[in-house]
Structure formats: C-alpha cells, structure tokens
C-alpha atoms as a PDB file:
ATOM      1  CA  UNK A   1      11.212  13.663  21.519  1.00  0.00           C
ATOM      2  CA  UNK A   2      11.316  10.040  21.643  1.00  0.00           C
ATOM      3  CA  UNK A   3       9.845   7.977  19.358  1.00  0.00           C
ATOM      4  CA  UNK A   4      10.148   4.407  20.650  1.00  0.00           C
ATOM      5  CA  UNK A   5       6.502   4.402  22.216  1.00  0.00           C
ATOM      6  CA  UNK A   6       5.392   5.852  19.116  1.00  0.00           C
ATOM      7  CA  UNK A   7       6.744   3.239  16.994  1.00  0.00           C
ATOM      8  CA  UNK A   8       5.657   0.419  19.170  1.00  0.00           C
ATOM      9  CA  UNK A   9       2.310   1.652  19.340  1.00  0.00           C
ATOM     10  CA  UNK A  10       1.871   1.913  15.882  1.00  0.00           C
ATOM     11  CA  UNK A  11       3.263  -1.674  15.036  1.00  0.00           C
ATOM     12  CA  UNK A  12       0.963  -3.170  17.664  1.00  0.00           C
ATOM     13  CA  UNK A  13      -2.177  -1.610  16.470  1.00  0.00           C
ATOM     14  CA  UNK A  14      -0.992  -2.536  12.871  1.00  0.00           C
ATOM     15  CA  UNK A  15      -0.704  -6.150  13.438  1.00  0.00           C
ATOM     16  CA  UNK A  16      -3.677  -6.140  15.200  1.00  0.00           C
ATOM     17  CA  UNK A  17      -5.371  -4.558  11.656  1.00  0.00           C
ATOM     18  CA  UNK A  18      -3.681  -6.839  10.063  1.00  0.00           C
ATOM     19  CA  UNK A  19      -5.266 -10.119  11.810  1.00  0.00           C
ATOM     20  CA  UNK A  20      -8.508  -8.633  11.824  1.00  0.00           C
ATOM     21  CA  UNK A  21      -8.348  -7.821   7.976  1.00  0.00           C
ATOM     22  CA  UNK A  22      -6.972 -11.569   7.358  1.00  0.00           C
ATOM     23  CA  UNK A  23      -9.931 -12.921   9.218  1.00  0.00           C
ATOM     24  CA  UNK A  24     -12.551 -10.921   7.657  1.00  0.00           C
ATOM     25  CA  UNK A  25     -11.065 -11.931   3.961  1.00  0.00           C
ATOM     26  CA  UNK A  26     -10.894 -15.266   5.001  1.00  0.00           C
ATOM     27  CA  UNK A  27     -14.762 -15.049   6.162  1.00  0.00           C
ATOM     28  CA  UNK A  28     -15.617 -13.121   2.488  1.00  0.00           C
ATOM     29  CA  UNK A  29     -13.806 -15.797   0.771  1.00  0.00           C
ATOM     30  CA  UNK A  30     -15.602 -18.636   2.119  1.00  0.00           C
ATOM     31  CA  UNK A  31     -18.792 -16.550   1.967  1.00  0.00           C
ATOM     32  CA  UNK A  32     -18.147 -16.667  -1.809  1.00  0.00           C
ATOM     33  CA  UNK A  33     -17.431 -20.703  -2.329  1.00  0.00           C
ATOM     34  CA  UNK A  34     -20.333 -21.569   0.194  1.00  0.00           C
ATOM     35  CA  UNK A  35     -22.628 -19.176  -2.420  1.00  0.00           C
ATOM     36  CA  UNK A  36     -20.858 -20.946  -5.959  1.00  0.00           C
ATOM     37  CA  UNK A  37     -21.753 -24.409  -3.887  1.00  0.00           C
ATOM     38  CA  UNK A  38     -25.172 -23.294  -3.180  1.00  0.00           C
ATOM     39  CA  UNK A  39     -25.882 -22.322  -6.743  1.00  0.00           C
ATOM     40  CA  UNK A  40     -27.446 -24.235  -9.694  1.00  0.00           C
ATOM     41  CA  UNK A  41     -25.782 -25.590 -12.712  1.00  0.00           C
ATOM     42  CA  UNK A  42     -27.827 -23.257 -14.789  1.00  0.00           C
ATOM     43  CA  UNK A  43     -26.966 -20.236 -13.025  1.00  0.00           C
ATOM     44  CA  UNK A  44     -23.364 -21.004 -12.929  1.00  0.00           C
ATOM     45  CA  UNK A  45     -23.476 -21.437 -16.806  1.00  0.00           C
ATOM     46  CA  UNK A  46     -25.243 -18.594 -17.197  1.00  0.00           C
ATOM     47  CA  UNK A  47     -22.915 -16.754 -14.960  1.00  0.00           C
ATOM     48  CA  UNK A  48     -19.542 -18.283 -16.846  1.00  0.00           C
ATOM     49  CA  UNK A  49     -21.177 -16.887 -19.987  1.00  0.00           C
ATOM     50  CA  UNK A  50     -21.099 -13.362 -18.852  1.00  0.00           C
ATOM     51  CA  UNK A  51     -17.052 -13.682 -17.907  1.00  0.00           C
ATOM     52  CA  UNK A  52     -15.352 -16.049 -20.312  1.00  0.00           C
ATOM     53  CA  UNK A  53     -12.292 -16.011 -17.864  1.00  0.00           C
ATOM     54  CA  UNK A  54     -13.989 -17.080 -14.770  1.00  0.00           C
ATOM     55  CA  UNK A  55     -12.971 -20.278 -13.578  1.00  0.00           C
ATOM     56  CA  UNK A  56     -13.798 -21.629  -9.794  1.00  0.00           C
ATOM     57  CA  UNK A  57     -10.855 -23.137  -8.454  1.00  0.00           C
ATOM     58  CA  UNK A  58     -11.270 -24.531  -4.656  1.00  0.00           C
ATOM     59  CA  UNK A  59      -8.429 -27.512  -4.771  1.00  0.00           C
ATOM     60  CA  UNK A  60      -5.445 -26.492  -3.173  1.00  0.00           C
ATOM     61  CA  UNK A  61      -1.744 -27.870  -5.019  1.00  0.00           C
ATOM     62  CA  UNK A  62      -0.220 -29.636  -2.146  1.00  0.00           C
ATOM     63  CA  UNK A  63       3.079 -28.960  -3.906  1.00  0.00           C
ATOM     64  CA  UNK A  64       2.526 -25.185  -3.018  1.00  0.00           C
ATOM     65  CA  UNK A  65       4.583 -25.520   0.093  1.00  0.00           C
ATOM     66  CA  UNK A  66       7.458 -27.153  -1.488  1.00  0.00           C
ATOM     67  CA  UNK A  67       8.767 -24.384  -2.915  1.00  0.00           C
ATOM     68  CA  UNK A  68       9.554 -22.242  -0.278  1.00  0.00           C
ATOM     69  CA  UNK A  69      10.486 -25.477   2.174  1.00  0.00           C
ATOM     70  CA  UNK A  70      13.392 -25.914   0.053  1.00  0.00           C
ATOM     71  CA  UNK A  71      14.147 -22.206  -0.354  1.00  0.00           C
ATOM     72  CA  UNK A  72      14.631 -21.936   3.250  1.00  0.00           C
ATOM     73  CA  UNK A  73      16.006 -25.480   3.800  1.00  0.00           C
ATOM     74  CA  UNK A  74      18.820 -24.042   1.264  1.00  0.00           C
ATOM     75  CA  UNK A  75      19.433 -21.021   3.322  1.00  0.00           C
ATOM     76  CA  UNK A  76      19.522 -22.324   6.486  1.00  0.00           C
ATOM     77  CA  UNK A  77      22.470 -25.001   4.727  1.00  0.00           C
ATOM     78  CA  UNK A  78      23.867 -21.328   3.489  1.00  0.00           C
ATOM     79  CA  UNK A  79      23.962 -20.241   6.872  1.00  0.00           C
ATOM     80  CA  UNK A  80      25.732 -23.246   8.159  1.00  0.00           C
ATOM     81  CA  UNK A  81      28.398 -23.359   5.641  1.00  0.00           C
ATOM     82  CA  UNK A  82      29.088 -19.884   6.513  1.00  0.00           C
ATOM     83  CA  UNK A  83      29.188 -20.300  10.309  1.00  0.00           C
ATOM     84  CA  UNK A  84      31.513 -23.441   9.941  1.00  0.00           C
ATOM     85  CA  UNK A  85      33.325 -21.675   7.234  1.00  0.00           C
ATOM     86  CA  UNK A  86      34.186 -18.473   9.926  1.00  0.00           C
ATOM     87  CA  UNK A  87      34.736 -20.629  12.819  1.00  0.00           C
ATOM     88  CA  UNK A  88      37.485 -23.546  11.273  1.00  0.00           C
ATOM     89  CA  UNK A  89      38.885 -21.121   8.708  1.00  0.00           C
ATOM     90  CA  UNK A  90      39.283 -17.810  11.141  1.00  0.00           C
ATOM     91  CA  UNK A  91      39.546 -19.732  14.512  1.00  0.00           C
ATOM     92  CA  UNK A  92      38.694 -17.053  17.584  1.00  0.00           C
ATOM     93  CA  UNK A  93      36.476 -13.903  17.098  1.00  0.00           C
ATOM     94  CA  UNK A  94      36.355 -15.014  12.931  1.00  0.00           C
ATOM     95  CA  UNK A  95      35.112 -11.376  12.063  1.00  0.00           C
ATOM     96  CA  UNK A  96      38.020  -9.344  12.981  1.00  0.00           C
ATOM     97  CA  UNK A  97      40.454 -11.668  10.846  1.00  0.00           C
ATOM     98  CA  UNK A  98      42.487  -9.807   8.060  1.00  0.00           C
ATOM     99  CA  UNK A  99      40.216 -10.660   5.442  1.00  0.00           C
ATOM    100  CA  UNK A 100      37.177  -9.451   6.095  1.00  0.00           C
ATOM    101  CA  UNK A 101      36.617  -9.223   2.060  1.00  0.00           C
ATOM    102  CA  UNK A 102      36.747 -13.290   2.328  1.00  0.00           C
ATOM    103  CA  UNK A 103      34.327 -13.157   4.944  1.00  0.00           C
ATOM    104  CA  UNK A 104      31.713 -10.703   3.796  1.00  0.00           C
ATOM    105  CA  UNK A 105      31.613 -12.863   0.015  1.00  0.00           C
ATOM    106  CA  UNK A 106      31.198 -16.429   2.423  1.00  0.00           C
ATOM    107  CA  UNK A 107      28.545 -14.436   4.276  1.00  0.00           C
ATOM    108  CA  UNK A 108      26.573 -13.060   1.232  1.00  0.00           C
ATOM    109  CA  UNK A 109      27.056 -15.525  -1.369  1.00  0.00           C
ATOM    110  CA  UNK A 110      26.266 -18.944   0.743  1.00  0.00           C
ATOM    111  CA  UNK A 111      23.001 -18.330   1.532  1.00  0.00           C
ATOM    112  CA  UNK A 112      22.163 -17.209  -1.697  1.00  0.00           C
ATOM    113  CA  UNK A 113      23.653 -19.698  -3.366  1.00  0.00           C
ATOM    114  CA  UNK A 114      22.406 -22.704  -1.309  1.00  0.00           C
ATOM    115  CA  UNK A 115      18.933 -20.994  -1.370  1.00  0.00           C
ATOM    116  CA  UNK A 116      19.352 -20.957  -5.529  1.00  0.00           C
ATOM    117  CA  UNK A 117      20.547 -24.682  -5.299  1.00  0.00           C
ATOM    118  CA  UNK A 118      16.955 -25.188  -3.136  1.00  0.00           C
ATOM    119  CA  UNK A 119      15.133 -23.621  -5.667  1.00  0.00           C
ATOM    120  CA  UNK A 120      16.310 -25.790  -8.667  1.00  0.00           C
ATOM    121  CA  UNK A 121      15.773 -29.213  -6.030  1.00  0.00           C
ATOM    122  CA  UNK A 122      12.312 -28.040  -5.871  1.00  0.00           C
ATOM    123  CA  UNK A 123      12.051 -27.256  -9.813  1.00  0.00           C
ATOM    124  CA  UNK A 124      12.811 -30.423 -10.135  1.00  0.00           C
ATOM    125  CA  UNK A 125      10.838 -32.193  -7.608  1.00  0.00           C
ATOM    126  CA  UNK A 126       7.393 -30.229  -9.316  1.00  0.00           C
ATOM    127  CA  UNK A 127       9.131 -31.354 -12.417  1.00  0.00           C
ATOM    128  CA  UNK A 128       8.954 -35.006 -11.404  1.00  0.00           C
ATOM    129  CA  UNK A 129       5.383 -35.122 -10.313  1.00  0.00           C
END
C-alpha cells in the first residue's frame, strides 16, 4: 500500500488546523487585552488582589528578534565557510575526497560554531542596551 497520498493528505489538513488554531488564539488573545482595556482601575485592583502574580504585559521587546537574526546570520556564515572550505580545499566533487572524516567535522562543527559565535554577538548586543 502506498502511503504518499496518505501522508500528504494528512500534512495538508494539519497545516490547515494549524492556521486556523493560530488565528483563533490570536482573536482570544486580543479578546482578552481589548476586555483588561475596557475595565476600571478598581476592578483591575480588585482583580490583581485575587492573583498576586498577575501582571498585564502588552509592550512587545523589540530586541526579541535579535536573537534568533544573529543565530541564523551565524549559520548561514557556518554554511559558507563550509561550502568554501569543500570547494578550495577538495577541488572537484569535494565529498568523495579521502577524508571524508575532515569533511563531515567542517560540515557539523561550522555551523554550530558560527551559530554559537551569533549567539554571544547578540548576548552582547542585549547586553549593551
């Protein structure tokens, strides 16, 4: 039996769950802050005396994207070092050379390494600010 149509039926109707159930969190969650707007100072005293831990926080950090920019930033460097790293240093097909040890250590360890190096250059840059 072949299970290609299968498959490809049940990732399509997943991802179209998955939109829907994005949207209608998205619509609960702004349901909520239009309802903490709407109510009084009172009420919302009254409200942060029943939970202690309740805190309403609407701003978003505009430094929340700068972590993962530099992640990939640093992996796509990884990547590069590796692909000029196969093609100068094992001219021609560079994956059948000899040393395929050499070549499976550039191809795991540069990404990860430039994406580490990314993550400190963003450490740093929330650091800073």
């Amino acid at each position: 039996m072949e299970l290609t149509p299968i498959l490809i039926t049940a990732v399509i109707f997943y991802f179209i769950y998955a939109v829907w159930n994005r949207a209608a969190t998205r619509k609960e969650r702004l349901r909520f802050m239009e309802t903490i707007a709407s109510m009084t100072p009172d009420s919302l005293a009254a409200f942060k005396e029943l939970n202690p831990q309740w805190e309403l926080n609407v701003r978003k950090d505009p430094r929340g994207n700068i972590r993962p920019a530099c992640l990939l930033i640093g992996l796509g460097i990884g990547l590069l070092i590796v692909w000029l790293g196969l093609t100068s240093w094992f001219p021609g097909s560079g994956f059948g050379s000899p040393s395929d040890a050499v070549n499976g250590f550039l191809m795991l360890a540069s990404p990860l390494l430039f994406g580490g190096i990314g993550l400190l250059v963003a450490y740093f840059i929330e650091r800073k600010h």
